[in-house]
N, C-alpha and C. Protein backbone atom coordinates (compact mmCIF):
# COMPACT_ATOMS: atom_id res chain seq x y z
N UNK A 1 10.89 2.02 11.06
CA UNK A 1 11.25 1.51 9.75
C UNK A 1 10.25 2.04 8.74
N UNK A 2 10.79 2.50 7.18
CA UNK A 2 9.96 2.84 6.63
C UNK A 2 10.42 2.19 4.75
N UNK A 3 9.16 2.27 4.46
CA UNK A 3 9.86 1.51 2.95
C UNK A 3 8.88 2.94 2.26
N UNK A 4 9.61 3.27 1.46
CA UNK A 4 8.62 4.37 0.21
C UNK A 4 9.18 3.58 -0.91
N UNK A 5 8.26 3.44 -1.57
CA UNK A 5 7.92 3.06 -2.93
C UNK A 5 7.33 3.84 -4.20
N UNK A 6 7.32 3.17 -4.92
CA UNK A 6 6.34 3.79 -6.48
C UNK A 6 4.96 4.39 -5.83
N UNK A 7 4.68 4.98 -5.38
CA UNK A 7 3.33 5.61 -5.03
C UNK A 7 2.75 4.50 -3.67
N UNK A 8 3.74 3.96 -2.93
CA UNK A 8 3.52 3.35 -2.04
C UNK A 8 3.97 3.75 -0.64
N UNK A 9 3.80 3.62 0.57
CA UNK A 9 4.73 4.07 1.90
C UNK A 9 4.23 2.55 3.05
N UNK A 10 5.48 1.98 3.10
CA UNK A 10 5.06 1.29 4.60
C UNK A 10 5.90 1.68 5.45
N UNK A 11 5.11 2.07 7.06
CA UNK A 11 5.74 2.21 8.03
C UNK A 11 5.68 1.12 9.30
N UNK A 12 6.81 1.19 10.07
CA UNK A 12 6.40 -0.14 11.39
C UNK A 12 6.89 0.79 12.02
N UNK A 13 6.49 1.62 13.25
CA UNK A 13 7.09 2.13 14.29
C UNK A 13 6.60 1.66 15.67
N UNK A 14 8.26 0.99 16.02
CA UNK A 14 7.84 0.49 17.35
C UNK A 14 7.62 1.31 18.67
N UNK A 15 6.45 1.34 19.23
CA UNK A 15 6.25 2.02 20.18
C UNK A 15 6.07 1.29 21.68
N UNK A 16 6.57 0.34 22.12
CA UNK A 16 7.37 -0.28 23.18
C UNK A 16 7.43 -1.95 23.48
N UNK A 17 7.84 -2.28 24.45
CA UNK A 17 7.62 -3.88 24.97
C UNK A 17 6.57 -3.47 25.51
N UNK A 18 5.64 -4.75 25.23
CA UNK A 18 4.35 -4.79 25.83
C UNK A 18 4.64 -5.45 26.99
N UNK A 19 5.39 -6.41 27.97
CA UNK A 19 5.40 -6.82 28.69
C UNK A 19 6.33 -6.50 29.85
N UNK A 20 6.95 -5.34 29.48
CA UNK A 20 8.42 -5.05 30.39
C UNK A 20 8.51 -5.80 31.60
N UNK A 21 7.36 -5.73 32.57
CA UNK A 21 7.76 -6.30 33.80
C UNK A 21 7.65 -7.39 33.65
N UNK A 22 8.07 -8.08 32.96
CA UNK A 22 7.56 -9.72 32.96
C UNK A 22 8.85 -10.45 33.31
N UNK A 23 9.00 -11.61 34.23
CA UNK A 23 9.78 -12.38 34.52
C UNK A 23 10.18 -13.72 33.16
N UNK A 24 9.10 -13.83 32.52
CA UNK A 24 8.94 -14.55 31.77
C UNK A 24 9.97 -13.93 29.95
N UNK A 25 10.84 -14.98 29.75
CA UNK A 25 11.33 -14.69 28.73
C UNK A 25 10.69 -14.40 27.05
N UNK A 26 10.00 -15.34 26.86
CA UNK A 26 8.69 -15.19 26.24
C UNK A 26 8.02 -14.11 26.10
N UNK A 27 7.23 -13.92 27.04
CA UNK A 27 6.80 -12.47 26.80
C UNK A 27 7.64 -10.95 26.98
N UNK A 28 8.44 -11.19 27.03
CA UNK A 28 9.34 -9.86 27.21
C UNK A 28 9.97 -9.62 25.41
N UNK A 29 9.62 -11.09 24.60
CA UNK A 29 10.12 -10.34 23.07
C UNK A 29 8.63 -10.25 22.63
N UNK A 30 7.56 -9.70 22.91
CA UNK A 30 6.34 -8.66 22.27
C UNK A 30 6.86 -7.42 22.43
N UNK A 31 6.36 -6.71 21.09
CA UNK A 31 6.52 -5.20 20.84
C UNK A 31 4.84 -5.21 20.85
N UNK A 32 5.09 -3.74 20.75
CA UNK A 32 3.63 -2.73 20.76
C UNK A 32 3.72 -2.46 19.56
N UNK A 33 3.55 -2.26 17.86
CA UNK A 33 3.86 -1.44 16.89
C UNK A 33 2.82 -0.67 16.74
N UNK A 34 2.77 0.14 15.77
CA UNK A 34 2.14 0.73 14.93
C UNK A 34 2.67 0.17 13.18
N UNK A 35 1.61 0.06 12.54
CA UNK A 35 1.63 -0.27 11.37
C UNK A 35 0.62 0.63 10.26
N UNK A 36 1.27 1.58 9.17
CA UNK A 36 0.96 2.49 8.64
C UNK A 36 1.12 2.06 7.09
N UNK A 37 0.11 2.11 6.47
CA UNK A 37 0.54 1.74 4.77
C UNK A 37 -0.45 3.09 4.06
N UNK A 38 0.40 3.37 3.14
CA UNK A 38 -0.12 4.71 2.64
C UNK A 38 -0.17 3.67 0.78
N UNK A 39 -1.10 3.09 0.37
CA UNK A 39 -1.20 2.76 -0.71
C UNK A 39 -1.99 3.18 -1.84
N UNK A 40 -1.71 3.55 -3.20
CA UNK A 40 -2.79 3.73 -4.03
C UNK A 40 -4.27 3.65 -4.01
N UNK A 41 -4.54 4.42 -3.81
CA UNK A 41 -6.20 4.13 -3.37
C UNK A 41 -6.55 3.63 -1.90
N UNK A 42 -5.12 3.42 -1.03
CA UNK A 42 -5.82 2.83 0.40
C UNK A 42 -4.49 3.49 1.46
N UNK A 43 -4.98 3.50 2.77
CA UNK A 43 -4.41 4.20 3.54
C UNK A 43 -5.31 3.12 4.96
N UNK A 44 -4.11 2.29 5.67
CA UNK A 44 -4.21 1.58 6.50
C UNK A 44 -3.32 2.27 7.70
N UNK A 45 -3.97 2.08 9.22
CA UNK A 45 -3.46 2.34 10.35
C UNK A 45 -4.12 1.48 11.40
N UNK A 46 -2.90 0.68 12.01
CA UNK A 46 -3.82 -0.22 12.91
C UNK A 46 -2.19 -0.51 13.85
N UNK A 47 -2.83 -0.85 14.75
CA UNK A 47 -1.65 -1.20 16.25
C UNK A 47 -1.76 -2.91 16.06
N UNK A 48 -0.57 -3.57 16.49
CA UNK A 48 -0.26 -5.14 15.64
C UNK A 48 1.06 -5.50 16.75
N UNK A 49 0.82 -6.57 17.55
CA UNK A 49 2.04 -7.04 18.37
C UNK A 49 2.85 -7.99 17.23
N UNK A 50 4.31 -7.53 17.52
CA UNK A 50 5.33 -8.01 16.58
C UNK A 50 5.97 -8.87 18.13
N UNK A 51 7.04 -9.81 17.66
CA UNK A 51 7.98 -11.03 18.56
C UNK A 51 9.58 -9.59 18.13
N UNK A 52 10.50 -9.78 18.84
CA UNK A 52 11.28 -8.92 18.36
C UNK A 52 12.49 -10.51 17.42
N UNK A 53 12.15 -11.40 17.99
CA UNK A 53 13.29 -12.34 17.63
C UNK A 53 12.44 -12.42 15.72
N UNK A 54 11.36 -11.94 15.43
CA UNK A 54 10.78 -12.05 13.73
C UNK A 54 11.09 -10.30 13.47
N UNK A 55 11.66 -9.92 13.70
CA UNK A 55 12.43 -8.51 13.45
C UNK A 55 13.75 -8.45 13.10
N UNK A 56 14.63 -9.49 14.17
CA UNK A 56 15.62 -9.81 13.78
C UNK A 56 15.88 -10.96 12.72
N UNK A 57 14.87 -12.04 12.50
CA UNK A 57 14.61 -12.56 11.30
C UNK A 57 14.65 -12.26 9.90
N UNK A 58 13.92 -10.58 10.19
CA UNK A 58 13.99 -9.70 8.91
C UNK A 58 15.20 -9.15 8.49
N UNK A 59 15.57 -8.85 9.56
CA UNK A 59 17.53 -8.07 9.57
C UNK A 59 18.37 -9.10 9.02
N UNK A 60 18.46 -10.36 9.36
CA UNK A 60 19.28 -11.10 8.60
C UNK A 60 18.99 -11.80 7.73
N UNK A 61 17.84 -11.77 7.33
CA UNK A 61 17.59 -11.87 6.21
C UNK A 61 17.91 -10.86 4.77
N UNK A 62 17.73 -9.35 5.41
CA UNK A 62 18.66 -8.30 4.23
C UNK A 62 20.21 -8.42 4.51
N UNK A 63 20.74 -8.71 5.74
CA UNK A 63 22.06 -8.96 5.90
C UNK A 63 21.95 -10.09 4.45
N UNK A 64 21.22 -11.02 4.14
CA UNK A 64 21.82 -12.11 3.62
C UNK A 64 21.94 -11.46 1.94
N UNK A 65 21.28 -10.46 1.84
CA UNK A 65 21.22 -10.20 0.43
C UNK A 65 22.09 -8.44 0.25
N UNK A 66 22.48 -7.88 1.13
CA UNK A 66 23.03 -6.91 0.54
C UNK A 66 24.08 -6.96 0.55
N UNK A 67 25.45 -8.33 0.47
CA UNK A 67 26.52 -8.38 -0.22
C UNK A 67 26.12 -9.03 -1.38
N UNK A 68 25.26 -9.90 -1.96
CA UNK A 68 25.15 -10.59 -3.55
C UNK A 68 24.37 -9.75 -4.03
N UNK A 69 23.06 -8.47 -3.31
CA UNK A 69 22.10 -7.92 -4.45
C UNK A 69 21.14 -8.53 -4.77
N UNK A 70 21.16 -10.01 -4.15
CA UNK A 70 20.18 -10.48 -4.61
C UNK A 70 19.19 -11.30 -3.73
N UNK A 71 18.31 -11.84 -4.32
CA UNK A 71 17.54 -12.74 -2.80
C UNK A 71 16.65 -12.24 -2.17
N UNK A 72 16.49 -12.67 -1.49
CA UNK A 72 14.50 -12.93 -0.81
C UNK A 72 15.17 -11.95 0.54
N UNK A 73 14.21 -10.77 1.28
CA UNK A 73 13.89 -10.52 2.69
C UNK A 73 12.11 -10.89 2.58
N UNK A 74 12.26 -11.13 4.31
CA UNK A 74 10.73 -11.27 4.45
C UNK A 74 10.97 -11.02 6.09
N UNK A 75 9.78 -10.92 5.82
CA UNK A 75 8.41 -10.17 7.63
C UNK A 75 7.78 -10.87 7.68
N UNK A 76 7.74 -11.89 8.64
CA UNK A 76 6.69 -13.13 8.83
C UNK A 76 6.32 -12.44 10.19
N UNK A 77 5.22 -12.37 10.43
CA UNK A 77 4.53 -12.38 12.63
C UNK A 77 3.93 -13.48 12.57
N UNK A 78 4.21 -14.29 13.99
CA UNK A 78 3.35 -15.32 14.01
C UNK A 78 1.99 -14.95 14.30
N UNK A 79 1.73 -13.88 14.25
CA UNK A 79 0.26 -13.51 14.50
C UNK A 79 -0.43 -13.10 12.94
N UNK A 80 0.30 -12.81 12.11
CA UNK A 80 -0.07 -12.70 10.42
C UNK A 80 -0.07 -10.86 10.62
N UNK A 81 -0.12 -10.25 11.28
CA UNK A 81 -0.53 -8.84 11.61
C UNK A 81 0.17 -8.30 10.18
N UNK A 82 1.36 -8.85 9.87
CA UNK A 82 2.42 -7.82 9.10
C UNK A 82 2.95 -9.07 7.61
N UNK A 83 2.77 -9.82 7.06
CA UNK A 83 3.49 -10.65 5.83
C UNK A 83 4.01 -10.34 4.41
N UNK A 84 5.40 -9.91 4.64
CA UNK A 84 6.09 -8.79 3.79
C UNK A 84 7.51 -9.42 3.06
N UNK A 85 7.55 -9.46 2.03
CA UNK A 85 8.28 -10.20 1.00
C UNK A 85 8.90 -9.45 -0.23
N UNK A 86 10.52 -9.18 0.22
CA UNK A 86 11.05 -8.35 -1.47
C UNK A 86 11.55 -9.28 -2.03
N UNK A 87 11.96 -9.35 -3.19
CA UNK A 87 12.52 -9.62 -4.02
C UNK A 87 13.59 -8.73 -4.69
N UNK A 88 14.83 -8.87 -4.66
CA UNK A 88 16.01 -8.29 -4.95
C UNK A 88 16.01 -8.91 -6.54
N UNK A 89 15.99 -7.95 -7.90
CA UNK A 89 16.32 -8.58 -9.09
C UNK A 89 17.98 -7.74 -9.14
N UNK A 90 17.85 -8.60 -10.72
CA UNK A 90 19.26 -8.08 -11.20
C UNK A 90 19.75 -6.63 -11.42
N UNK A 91 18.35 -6.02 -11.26
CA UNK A 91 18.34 -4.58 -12.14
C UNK A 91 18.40 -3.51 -10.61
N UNK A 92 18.38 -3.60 -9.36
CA UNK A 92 18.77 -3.40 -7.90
C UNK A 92 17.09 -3.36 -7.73
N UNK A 93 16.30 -3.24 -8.23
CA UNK A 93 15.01 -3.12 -7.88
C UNK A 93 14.84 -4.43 -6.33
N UNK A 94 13.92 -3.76 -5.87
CA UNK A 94 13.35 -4.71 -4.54
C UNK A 94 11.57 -4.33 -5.37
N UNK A 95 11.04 -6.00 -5.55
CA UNK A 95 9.61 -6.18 -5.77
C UNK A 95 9.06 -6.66 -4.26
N UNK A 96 8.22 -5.54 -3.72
CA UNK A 96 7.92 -5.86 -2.11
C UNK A 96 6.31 -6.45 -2.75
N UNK A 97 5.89 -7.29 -1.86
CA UNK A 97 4.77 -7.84 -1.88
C UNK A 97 4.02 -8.52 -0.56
N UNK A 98 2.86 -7.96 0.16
CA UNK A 98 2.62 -8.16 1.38
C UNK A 98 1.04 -8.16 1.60
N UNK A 99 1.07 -8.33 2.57
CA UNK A 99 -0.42 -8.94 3.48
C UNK A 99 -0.66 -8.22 4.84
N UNK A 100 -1.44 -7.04 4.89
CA UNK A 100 -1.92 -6.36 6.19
C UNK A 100 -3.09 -7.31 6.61
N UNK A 101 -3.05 -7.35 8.14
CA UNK A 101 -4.50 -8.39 8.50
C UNK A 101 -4.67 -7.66 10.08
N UNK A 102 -6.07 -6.75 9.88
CA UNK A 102 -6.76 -6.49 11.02
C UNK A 102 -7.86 -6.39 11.68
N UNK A 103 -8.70 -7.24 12.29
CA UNK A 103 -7.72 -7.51 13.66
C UNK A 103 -7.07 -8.84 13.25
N UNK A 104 -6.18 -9.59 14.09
CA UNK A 104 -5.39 -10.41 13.66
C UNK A 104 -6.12 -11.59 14.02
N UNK A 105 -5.83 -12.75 12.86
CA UNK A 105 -6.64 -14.10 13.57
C UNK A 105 -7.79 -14.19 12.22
N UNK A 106 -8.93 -13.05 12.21
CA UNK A 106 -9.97 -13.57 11.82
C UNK A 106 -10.53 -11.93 11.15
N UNK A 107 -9.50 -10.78 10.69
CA UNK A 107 -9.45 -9.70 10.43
C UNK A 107 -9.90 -9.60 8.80
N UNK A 108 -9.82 -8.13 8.53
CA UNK A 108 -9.55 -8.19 6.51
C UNK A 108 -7.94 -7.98 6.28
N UNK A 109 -8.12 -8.86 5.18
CA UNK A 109 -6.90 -8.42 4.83
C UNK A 109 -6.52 -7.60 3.63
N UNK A 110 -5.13 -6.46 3.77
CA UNK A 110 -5.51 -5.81 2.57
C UNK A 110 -3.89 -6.16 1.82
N UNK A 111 -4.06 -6.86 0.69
CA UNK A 111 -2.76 -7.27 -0.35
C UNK A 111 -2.10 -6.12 -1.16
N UNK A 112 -0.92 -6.14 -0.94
CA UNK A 112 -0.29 -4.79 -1.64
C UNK A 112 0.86 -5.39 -2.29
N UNK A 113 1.20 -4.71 -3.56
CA UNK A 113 2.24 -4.92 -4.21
C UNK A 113 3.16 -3.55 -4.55
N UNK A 114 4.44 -3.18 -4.47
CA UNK A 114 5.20 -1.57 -4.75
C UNK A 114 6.48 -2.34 -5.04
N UNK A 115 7.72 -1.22 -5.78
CA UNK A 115 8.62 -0.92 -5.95
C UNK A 115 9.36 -0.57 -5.02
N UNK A 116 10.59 -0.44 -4.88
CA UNK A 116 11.94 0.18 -4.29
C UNK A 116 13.29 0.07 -4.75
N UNK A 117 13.78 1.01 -4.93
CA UNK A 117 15.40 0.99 -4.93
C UNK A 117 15.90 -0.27 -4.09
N UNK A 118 17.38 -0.87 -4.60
CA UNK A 118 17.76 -1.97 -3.53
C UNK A 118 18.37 -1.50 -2.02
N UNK A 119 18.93 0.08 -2.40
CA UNK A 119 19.34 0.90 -1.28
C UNK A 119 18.98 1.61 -0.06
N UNK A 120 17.40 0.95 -0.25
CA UNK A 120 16.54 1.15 0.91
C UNK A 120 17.18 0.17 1.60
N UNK A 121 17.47 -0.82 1.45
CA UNK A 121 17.48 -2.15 2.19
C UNK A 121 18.63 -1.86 3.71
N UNK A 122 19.14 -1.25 3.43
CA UNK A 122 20.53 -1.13 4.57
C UNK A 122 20.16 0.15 5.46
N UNK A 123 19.07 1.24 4.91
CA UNK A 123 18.29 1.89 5.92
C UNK A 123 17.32 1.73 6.90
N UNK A 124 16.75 0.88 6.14
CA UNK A 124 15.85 -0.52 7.01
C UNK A 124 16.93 -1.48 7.70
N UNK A 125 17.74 -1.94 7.31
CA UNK A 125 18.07 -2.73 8.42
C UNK A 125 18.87 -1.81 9.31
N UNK A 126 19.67 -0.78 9.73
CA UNK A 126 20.23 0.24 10.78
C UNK A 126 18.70 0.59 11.05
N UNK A 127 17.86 1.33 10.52
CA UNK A 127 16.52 1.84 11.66
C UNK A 127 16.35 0.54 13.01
N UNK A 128 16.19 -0.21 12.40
CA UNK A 128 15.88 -1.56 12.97
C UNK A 128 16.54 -2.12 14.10
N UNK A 129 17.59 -1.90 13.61
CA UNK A 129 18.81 -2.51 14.37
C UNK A 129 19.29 -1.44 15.89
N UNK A 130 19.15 -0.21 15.27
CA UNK A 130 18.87 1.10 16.40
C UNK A 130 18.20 0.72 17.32
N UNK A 131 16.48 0.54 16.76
CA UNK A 131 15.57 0.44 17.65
C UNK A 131 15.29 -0.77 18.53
N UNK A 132 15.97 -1.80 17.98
CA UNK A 132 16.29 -3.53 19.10
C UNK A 132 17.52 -2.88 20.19
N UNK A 133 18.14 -1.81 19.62
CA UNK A 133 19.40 -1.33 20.74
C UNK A 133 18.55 -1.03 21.28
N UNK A 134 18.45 0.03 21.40
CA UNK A 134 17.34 1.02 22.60
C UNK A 134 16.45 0.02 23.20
N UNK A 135 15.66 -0.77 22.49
CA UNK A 135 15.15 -1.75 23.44
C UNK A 135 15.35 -2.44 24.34
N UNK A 136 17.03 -2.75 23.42
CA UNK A 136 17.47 -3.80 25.15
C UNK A 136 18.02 -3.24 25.85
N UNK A 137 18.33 -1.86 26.10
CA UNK A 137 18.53 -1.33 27.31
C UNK A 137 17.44 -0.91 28.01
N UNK A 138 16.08 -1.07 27.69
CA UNK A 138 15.04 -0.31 28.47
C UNK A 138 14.57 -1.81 29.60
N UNK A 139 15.89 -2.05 29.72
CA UNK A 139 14.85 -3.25 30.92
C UNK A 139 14.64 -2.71 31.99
């Protein structure tokens, strides 16, 4: 997944289940990510376990706004690793506004604010939606 912005870039690329062999249901929705922010003056790279069921949180959450245009997506981890919030206005703009935290728990955190077209929103949710496919066939 990638968002480019006004002189902004966030990336999440998932690079696997951390738990594959696990019997346990629970741990079999951890991802491995990578988390990449290319921001004005700052350039963040750090590895961050995501839940996949707060991925799909995010997906229907732009499901909920790209038939009205309007409305809230967000990226919550229960670990804080990733806290990412657009705002859909009238004008198609998405105002993204978020919270990098590493290491997680007791890390720095770095606050970012960017722009986007509203038509990012449905490329982000198919990247996304791809990559939960491929996942659930890798059992």
């Amino acid at each position: 997944m990638k968002i480019v912005g006004d002189d902004a870039q966030l990336e999440l690329d998932i690079i696997e289940k951390e738990n594959l062999k696990s019997d346990n249901e629970d741990d079999q929705q951890w991802l491995e990510v990578n988390i990449k922010a290319s921001l004005v003056g700052f350039k963040a790279y750090f590895e961050a376990s995501i839940r996949i069921d707060e991925l799909k949180l995010f997906i229907d959450s732009i499901n909920g706004v790209l038939d009205i245009q309007k409305g809230i997506v967000e990226l919550s981890t229960m670990e804080e690793a990733i806290c990412l919030r657009g705002i859909v206005d009238s004008t198609g703009n998405v105002d993204w506004t978020g919270v990098l935290t590493y290491p997680v728990g007791i890390g720095n955190k770095l606050q970012f604010r960017f722009n986007t077209d509203f038509y990012q929103l449905q490329r982000i949710k198919d990247d996304l939606t791809k990559d939960l496919l491929i996942l659930s066939t890798d059992r």
